[in-house]
C-alpha atoms as a PDB file:
ATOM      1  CA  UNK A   1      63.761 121.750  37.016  1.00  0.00           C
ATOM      2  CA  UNK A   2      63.754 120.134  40.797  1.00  0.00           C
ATOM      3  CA  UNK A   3      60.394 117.544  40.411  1.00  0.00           C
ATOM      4  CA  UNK A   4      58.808 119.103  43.151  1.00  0.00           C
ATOM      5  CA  UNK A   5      58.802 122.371  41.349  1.00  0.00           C
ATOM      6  CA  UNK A   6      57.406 120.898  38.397  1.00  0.00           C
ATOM      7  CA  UNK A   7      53.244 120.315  37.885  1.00  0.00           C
ATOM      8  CA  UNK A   8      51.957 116.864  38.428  1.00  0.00           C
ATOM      9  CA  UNK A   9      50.099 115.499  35.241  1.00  0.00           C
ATOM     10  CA  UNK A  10      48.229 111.756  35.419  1.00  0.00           C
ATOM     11  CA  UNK A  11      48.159 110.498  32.272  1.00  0.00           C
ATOM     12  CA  UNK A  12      46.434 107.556  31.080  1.00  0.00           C
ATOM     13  CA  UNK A  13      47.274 106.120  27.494  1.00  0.00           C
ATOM     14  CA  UNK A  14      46.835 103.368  25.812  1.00  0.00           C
ATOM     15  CA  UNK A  15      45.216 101.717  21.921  1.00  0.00           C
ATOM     16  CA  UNK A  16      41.490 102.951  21.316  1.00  0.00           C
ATOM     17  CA  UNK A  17      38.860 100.431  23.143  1.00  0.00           C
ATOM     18  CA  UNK A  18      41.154  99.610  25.945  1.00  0.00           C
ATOM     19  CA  UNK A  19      39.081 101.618  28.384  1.00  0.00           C
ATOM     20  CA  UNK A  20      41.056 104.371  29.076  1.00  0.00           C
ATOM     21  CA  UNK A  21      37.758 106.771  29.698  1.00  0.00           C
ATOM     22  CA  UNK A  22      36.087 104.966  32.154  1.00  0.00           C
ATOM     23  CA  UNK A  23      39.600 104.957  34.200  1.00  0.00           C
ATOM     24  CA  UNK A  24      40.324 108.299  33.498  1.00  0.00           C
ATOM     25  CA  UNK A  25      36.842 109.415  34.981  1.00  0.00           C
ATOM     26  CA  UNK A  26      37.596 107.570  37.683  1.00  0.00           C
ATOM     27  CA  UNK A  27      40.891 108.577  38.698  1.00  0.00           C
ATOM     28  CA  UNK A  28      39.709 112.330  37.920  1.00  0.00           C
ATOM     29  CA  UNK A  29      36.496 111.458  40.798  1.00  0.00           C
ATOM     30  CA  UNK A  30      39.213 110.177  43.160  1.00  0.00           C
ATOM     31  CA  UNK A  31      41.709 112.538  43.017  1.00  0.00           C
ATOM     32  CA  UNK A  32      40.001 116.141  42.414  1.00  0.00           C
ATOM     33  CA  UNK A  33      41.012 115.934  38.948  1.00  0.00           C
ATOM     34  CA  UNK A  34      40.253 117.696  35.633  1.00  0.00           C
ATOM     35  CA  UNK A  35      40.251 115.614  32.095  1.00  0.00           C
ATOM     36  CA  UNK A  36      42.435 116.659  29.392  1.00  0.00           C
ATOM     37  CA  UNK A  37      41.987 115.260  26.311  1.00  0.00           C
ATOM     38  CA  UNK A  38      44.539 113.968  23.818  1.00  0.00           C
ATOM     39  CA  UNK A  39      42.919 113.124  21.038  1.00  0.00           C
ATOM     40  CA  UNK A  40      43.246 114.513  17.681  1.00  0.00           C
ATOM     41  CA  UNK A  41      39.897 113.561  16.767  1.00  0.00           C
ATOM     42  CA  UNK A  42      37.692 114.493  19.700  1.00  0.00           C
ATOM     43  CA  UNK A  43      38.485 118.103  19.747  1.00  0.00           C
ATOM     44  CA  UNK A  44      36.156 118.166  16.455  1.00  0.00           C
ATOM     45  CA  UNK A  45      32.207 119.865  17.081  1.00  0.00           C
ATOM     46  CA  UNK A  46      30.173 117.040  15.443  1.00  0.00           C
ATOM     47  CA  UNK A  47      32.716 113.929  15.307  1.00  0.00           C
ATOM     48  CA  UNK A  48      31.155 111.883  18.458  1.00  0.00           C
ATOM     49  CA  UNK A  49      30.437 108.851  17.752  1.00  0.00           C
ATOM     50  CA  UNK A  50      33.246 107.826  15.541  1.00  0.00           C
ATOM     51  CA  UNK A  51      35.436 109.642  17.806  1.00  0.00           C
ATOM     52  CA  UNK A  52      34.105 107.644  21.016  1.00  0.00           C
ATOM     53  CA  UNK A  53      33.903 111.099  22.796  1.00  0.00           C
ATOM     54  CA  UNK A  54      32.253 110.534  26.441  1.00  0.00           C
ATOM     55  CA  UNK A  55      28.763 112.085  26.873  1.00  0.00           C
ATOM     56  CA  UNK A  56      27.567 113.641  29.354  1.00  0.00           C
ATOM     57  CA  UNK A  57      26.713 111.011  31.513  1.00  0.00           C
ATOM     58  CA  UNK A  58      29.960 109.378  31.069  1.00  0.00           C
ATOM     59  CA  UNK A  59      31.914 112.213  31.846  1.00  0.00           C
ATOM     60  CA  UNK A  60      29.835 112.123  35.245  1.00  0.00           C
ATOM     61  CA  UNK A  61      29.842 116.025  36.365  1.00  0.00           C
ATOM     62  CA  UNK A  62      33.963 116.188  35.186  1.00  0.00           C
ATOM     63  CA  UNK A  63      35.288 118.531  33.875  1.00  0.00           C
ATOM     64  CA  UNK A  64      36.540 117.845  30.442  1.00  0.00           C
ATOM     65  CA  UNK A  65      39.364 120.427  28.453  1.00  0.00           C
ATOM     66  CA  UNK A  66      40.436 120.213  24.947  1.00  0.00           C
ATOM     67  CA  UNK A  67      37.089 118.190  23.478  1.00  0.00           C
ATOM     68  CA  UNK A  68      34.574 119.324  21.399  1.00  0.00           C
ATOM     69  CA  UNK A  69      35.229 122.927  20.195  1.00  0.00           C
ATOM     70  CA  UNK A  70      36.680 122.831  17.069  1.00  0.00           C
ATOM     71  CA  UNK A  71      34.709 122.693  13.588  1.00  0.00           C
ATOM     72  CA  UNK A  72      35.985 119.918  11.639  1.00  0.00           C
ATOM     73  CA  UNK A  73      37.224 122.231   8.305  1.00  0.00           C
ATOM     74  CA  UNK A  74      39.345 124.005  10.770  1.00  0.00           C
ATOM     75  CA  UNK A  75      43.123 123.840  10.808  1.00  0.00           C
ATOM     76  CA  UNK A  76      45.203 122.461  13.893  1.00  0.00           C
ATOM     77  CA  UNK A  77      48.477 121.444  14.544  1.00  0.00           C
ATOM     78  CA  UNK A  78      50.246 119.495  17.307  1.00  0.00           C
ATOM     79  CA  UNK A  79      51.798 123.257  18.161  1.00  0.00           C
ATOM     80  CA  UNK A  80      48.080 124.747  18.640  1.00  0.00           C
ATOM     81  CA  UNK A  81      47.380 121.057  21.161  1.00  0.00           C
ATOM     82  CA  UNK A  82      50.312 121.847  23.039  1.00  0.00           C
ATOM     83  CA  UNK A  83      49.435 125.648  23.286  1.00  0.00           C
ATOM     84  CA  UNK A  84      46.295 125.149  24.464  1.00  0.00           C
ATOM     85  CA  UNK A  85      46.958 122.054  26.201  1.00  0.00           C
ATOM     86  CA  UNK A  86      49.494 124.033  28.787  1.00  0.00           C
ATOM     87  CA  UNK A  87      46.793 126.772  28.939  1.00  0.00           C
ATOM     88  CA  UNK A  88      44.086 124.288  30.441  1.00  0.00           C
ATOM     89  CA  UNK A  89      46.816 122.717  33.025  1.00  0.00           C
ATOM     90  CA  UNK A  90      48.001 125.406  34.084  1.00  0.00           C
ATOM     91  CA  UNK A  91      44.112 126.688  34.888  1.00  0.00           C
ATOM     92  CA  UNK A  92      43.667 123.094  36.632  1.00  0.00           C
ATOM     93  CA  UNK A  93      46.760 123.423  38.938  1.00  0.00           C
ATOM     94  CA  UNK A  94      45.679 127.218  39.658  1.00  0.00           C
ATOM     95  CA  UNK A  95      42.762 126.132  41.095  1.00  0.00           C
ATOM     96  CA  UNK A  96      44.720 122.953  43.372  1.00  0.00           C
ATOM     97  CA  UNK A  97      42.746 120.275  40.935  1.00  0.00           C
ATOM     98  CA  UNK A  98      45.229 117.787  39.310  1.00  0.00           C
ATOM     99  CA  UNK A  99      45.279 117.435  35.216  1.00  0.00           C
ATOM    100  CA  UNK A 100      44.257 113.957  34.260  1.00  0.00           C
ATOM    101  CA  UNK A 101      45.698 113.636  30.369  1.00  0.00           C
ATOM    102  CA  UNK A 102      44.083 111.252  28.678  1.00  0.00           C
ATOM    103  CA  UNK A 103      43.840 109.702  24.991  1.00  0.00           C
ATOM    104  CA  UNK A 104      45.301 107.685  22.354  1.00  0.00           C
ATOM    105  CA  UNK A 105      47.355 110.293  20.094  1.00  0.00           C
ATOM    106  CA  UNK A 106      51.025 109.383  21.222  1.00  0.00           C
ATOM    107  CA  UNK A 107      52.181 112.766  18.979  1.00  0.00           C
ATOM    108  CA  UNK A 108      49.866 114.924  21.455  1.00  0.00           C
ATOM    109  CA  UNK A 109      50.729 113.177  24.753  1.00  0.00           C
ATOM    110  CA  UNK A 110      55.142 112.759  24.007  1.00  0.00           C
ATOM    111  CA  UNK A 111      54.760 116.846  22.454  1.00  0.00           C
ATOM    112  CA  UNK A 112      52.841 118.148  25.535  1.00  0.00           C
ATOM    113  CA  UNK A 113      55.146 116.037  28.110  1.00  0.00           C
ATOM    114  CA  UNK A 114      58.054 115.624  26.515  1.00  0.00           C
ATOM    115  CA  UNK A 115      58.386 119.838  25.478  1.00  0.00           C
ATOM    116  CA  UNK A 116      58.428 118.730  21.845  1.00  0.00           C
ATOM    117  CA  UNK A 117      58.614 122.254  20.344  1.00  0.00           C
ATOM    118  CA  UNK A 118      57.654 123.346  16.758  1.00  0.00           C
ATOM    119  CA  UNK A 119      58.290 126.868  15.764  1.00  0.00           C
ATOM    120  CA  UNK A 120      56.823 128.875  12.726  1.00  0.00           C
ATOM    121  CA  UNK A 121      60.243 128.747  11.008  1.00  0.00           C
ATOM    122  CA  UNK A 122      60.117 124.926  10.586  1.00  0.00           C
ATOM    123  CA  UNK A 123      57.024 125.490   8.496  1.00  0.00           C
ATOM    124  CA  UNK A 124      56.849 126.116   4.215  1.00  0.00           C
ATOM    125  CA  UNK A 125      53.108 127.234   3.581  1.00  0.00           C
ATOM    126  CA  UNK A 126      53.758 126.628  -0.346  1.00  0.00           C
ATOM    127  CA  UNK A 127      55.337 123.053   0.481  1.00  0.00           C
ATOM    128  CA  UNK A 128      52.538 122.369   3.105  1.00  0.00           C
ATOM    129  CA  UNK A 129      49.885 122.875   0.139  1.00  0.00           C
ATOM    130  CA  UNK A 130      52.085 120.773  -2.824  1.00  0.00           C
ATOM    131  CA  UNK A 131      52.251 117.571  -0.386  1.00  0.00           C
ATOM    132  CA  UNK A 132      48.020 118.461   0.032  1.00  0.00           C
ATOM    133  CA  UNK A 133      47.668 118.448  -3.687  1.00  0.00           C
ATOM    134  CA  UNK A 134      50.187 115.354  -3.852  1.00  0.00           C
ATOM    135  CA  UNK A 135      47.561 113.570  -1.273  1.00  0.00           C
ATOM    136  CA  UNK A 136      44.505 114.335  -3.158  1.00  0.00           C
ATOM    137  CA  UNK A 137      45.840 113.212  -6.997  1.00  0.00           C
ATOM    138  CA  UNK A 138      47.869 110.156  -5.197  1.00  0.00           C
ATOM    139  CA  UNK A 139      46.204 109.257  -1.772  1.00  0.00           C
ATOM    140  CA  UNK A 140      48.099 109.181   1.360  1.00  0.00           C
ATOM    141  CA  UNK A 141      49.868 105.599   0.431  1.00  0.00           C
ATOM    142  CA  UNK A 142      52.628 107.688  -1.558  1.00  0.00           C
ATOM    143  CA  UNK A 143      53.242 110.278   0.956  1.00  0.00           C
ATOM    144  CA  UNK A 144      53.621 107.591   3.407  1.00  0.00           C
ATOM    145  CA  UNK A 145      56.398 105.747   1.531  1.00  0.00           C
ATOM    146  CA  UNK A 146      58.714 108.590   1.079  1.00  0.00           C
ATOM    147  CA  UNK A 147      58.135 109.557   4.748  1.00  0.00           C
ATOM    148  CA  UNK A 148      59.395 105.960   5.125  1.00  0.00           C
ATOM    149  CA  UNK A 149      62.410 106.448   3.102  1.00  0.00           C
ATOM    150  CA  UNK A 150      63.943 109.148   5.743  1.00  0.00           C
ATOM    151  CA  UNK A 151      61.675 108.743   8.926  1.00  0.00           C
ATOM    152  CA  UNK A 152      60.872 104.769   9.005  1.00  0.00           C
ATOM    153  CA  UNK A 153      60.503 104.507  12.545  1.00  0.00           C
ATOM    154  CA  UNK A 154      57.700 107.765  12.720  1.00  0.00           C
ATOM    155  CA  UNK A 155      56.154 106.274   9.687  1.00  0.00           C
ATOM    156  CA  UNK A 156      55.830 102.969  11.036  1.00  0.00           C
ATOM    157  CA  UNK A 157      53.022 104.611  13.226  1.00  0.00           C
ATOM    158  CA  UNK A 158      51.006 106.566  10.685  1.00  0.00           C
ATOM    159  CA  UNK A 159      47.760 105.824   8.938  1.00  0.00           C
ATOM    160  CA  UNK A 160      48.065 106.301   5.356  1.00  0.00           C
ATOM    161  CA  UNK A 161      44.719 108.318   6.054  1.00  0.00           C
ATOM    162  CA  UNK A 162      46.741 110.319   8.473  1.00  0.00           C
ATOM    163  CA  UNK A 163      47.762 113.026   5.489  1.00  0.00           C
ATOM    164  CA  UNK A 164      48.116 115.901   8.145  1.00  0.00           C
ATOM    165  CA  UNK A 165      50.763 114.149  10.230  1.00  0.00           C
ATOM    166  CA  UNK A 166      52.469 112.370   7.245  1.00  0.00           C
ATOM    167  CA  UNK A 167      52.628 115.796   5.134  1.00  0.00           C
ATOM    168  CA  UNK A 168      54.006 117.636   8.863  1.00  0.00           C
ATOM    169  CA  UNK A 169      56.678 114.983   8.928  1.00  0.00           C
ATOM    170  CA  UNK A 170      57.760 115.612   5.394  1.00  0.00           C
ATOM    171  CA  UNK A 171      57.197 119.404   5.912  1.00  0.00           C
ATOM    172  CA  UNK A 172      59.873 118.865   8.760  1.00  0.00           C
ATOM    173  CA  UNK A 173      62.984 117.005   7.264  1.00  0.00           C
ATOM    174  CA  UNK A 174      62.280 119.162   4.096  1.00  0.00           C
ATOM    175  CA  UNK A 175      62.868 122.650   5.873  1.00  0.00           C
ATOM    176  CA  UNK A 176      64.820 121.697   8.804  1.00  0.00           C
ATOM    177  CA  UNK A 177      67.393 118.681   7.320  1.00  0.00           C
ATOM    178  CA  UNK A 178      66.161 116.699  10.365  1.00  0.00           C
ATOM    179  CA  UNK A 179      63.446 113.765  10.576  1.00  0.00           C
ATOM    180  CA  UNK A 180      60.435 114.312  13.082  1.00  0.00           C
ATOM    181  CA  UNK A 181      62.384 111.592  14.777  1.00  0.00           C
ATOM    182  CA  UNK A 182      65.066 113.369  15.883  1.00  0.00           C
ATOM    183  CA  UNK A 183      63.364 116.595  16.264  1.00  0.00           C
ATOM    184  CA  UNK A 184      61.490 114.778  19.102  1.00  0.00           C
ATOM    185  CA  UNK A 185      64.840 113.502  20.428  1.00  0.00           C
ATOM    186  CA  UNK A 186      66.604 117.479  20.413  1.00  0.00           C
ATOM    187  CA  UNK A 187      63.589 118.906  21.640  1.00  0.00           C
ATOM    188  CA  UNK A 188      63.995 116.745  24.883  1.00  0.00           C
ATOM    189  CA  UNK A 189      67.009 118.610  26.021  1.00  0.00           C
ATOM    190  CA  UNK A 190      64.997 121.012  27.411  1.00  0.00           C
ATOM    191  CA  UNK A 191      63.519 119.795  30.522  1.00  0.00           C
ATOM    192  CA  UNK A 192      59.672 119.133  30.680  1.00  0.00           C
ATOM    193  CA  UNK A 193      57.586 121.579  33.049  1.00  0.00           C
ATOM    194  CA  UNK A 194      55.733 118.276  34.398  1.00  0.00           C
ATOM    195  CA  UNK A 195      55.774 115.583  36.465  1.00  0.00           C
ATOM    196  CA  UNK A 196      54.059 112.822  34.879  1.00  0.00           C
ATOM    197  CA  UNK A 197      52.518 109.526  36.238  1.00  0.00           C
ATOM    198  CA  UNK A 198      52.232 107.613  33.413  1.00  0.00           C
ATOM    199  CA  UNK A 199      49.922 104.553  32.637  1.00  0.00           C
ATOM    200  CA  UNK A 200      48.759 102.702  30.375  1.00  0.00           C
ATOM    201  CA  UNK A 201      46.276 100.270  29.352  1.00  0.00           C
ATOM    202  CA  UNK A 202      46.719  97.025  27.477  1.00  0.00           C
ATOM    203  CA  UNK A 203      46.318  93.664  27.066  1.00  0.00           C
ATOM    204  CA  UNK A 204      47.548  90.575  27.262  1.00  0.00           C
ATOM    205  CA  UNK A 205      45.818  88.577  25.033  1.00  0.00           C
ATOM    206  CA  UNK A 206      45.311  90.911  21.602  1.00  0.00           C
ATOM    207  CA  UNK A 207      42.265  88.525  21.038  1.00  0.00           C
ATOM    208  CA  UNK A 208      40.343  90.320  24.006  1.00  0.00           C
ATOM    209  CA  UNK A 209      41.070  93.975  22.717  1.00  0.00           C
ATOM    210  CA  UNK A 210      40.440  93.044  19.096  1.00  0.00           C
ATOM    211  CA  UNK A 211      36.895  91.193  20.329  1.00  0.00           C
ATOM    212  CA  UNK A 212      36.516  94.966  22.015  1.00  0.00           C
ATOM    213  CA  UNK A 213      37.400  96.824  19.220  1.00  0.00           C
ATOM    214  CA  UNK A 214      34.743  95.030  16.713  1.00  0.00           C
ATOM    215  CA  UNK A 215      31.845  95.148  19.574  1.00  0.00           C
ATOM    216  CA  UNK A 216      32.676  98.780  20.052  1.00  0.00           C
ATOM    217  CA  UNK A 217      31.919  99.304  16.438  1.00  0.00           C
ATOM    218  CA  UNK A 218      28.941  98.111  16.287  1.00  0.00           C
ATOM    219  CA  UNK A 219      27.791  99.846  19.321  1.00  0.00           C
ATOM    220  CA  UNK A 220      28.452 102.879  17.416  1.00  0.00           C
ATOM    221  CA  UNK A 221      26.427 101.620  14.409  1.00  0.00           C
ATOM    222  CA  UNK A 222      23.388 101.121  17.049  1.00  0.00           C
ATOM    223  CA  UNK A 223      23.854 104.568  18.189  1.00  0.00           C
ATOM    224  CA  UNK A 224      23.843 106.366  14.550  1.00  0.00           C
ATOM    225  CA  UNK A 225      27.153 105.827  13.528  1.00  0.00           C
ATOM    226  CA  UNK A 226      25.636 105.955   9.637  1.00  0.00           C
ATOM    227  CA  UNK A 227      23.833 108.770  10.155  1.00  0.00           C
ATOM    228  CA  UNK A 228      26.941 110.650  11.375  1.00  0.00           C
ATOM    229  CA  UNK A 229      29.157 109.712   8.963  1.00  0.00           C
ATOM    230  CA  UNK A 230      27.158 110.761   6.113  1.00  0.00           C
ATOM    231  CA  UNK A 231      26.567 114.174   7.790  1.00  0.00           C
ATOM    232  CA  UNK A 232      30.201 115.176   8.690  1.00  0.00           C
ATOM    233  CA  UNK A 233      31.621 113.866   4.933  1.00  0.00           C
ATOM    234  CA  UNK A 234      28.582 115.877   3.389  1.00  0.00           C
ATOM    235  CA  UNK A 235      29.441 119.118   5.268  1.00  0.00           C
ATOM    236  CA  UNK A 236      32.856 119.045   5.999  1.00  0.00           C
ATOM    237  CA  UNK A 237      36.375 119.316   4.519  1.00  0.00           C
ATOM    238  CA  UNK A 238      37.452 115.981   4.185  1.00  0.00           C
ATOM    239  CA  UNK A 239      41.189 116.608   4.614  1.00  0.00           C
ATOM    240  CA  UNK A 240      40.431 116.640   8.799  1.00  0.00           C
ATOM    241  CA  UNK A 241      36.992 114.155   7.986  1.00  0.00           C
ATOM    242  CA  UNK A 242      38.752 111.369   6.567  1.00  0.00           C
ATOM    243  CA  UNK A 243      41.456 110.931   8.946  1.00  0.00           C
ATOM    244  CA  UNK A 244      39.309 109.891  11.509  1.00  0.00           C
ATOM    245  CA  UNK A 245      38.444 105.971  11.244  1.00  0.00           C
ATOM    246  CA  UNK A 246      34.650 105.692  11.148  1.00  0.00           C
ATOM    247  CA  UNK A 247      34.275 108.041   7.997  1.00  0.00           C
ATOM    248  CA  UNK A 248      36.471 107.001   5.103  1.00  0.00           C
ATOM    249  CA  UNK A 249      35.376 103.757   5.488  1.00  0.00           C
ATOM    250  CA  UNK A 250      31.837 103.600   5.155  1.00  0.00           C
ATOM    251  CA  UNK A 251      32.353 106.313   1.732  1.00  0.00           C
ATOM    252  CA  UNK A 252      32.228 103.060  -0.180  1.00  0.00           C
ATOM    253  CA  UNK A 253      28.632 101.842   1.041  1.00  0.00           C
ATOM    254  CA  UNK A 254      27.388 105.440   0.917  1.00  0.00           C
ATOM    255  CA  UNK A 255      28.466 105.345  -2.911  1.00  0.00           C
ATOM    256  CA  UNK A 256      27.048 102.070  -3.405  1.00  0.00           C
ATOM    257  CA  UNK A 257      30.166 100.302  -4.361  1.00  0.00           C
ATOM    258  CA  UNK A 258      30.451  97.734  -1.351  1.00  0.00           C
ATOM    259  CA  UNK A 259      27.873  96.205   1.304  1.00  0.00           C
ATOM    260  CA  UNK A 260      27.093  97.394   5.084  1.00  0.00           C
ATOM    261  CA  UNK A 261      28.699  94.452   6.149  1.00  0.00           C
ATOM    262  CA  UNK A 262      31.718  94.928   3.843  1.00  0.00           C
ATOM    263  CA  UNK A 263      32.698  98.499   5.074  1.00  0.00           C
ATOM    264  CA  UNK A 264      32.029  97.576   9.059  1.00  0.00           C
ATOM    265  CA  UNK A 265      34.345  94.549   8.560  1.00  0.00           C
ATOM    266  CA  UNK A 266      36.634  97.231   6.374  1.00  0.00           C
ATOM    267  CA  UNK A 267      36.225  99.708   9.896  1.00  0.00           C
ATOM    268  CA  UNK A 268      36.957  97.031  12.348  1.00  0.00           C
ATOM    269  CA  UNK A 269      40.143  95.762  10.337  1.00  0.00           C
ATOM    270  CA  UNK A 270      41.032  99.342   9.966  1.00  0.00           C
ATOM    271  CA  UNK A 271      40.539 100.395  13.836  1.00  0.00           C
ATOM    272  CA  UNK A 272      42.267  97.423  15.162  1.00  0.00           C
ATOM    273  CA  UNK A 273      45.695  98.402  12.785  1.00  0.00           C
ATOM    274  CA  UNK A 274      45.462 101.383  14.352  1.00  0.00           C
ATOM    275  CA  UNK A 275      45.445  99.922  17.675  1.00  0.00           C
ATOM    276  CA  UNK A 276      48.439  98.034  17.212  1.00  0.00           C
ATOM    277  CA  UNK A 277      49.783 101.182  15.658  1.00  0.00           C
ATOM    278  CA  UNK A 278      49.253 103.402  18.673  1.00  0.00           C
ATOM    279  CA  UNK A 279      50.886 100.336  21.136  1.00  0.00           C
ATOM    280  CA  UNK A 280      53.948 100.777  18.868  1.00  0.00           C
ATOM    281  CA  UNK A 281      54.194 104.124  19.518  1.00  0.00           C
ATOM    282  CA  UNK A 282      53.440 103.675  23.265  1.00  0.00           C
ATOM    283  CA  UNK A 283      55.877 100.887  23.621  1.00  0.00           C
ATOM    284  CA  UNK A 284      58.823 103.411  22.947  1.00  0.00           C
ATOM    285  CA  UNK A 285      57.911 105.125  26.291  1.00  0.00           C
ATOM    286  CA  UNK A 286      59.995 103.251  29.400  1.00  0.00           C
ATOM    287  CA  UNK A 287      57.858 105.877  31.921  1.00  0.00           C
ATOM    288  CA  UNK A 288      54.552 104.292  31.258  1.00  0.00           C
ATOM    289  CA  UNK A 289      53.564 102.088  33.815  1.00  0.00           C
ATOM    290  CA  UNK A 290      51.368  98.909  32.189  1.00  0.00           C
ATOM    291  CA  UNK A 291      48.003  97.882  33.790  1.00  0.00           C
ATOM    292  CA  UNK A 292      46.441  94.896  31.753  1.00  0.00           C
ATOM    293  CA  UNK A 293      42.666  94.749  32.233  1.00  0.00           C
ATOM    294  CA  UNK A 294      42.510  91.277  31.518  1.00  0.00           C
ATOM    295  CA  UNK A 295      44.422  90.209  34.176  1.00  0.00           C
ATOM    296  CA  UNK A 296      42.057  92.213  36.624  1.00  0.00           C
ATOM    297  CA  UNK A 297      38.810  90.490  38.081  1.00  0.00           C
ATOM    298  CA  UNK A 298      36.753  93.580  37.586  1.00  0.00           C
ATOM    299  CA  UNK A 299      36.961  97.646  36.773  1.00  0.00           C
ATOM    300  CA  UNK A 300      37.527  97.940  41.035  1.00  0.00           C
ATOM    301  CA  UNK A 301      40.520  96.433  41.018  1.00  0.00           C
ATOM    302  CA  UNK A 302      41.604  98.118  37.897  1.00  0.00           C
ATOM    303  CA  UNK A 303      41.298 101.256  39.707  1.00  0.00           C
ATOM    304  CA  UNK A 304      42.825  99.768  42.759  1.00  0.00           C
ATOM    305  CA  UNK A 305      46.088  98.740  40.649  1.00  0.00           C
ATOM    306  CA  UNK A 306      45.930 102.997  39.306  1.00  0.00           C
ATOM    307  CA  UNK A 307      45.736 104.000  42.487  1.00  0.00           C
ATOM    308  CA  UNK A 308      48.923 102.320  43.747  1.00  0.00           C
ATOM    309  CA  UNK A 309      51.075 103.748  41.227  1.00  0.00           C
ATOM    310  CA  UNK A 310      49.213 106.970  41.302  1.00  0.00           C
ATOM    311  CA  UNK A 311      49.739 107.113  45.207  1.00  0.00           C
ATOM    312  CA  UNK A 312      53.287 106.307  45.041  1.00  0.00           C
ATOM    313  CA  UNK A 313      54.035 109.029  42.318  1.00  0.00           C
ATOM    314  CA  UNK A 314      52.451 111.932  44.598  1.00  0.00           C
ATOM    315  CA  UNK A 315      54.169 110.776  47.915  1.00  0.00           C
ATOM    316  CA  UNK A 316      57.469 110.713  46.166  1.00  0.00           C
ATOM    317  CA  UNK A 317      56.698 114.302  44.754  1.00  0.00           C
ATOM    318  CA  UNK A 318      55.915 115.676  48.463  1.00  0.00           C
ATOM    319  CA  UNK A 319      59.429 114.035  50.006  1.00  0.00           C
END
């Protein structure tokens, strides 16, 4: 498909805490743009704190898709994102706004891009619910090191509390013969309905981000974080609960077997290995474009440095 044919998508990517919101709000201001999330965790009713979902405020009168409608016990796969996800774009471009993607779940971003397809007949119900069972009796370590066995490089950037997408992955190689690897590699031969400006946030020294990451947490813990966590692992199934960081963790100090200060140093070690997770992932990707706020004398000229590349990208679609 020519590019000029195809529907312009910003996206802006990046490891949790590198400020990817604030940009995103502000390129959506500039630009006439919608959000769409791509996050796996903020689409839960419920999850907002842990989840760093904007509030109302932040999101500062834009329009925000694909957040906040989903109860946590409910099922949803990276097939029901990308559904949904094409849905909401193609009601932004109807309307002459331009979709601003935005989030830290590579899987949802490279599926929805990318046209990573998965159909009903790559899926085993009975299987699905074994590997579940497996999880629960075993804990998501084991389930992680076969994935590794046929799939290293799509384990490398999986959570062992990340049981739906570890389980999928296995569910995948088991019923199809291939890994999710090089399903994601086939399902590229058929071109991608966008055009996407890619960037994404980073920095140079890991120090800074990691100093981010713990200060973000205990923001969180000033704005109820505890109260939150106890709530959603109370009501809800903890097959979705548990994958998000910000839960799991504290179960220990709810249950009396560890300190406050033992599980929030647990959360921050946790959240910042999933950082460096999500930059592996990201790192595969030769389209993104790399803006490091720490080499940037304030949020301004952040935006300024987005704005270039996001300039450039729509003049060369209008040539």
């Amino acid at each position: 498909m020519d590019d000029n044919k195809k529907i312009p998508v910003i996206a802006v990517v990046g490891p949790t805490a590198s400020g990817k919101t604030a940009l995103s709000i502000a390129i959506a201001k500039a630009y006439g743009g919608e959000i769409v999330s791509a996050d796996s965790m903020q689409i839960y009713k419920g999850m907002d704190i842990a989840t760093a979902k904007p509030d109302l405020t932040e999101r500062d009168g834009i329009a925000h898709h694909l957040m906040d409608f989903l109860d946590p016990e409910e099922p949803f796969s990276v097939s029901d994102y990308v559904q949904l996800a094409n849905q909401a774009i193609d009601d932004i471009h109807s309307r002459g706004h331009i979709p601003v993607l935005v989030g830290g779940t590579g899987l949802y971003v490279d599926s929805l891009l990318e046209n990573i397809t998965f159909t009903e007949t790559e899926t085993d119900p009975l299987l699905r619910e074994q590997l579940r069972l497996r999880a629960v009796e075993e804990g998501g370590e084991s389930l992680l090191a076969e994935l590794a066995e046929f799939d290293p490089s799509y384990a490398d950037t999986l959570h062992p509390n990340n049981i739906n997408r570890i389980i999928r992955g296995i569910e995948i190689y088991r019923t199809t013969g291939m890994t999710m690897s090089e399903h994601r590699i086939r399902s590229r031969q058929v071109p991608s309905r966008f055009a996407p400006c890619l960037i994404g946030l980073n920095y140079t020294d890991r120090k800074l981000l990691y100093q981010r990451i713990d200060q973000r947490v205990d923001l969180m813990v000033e704005q109820g974080l505890l109260q939150e966590a106890q709530a959603v692992l109370q009501q809800s199934d903890l097959k979705t609960a548990v994958q998000a960081i910000g839960y799991k963790e504290l179960k220990p100090y709810f249950a009396g077997e560890c300190s406050l200060d033992e599980a929030l140093d647990n959360l921050k070690r946790q959240t910042r290995r999933y950082a460096k997770r999500q930059l592996t992932w990201f790192r595969k990707n030769s389209q993104i474009h790399w803006i490091y706020p720490d080499q940037m004398g304030s949020e301004g000229e952040l935006f300024l440095q987005a704005q270039k590349l996001i300039d450039s990208f729509l003049n060369s679609l209008s040539v």
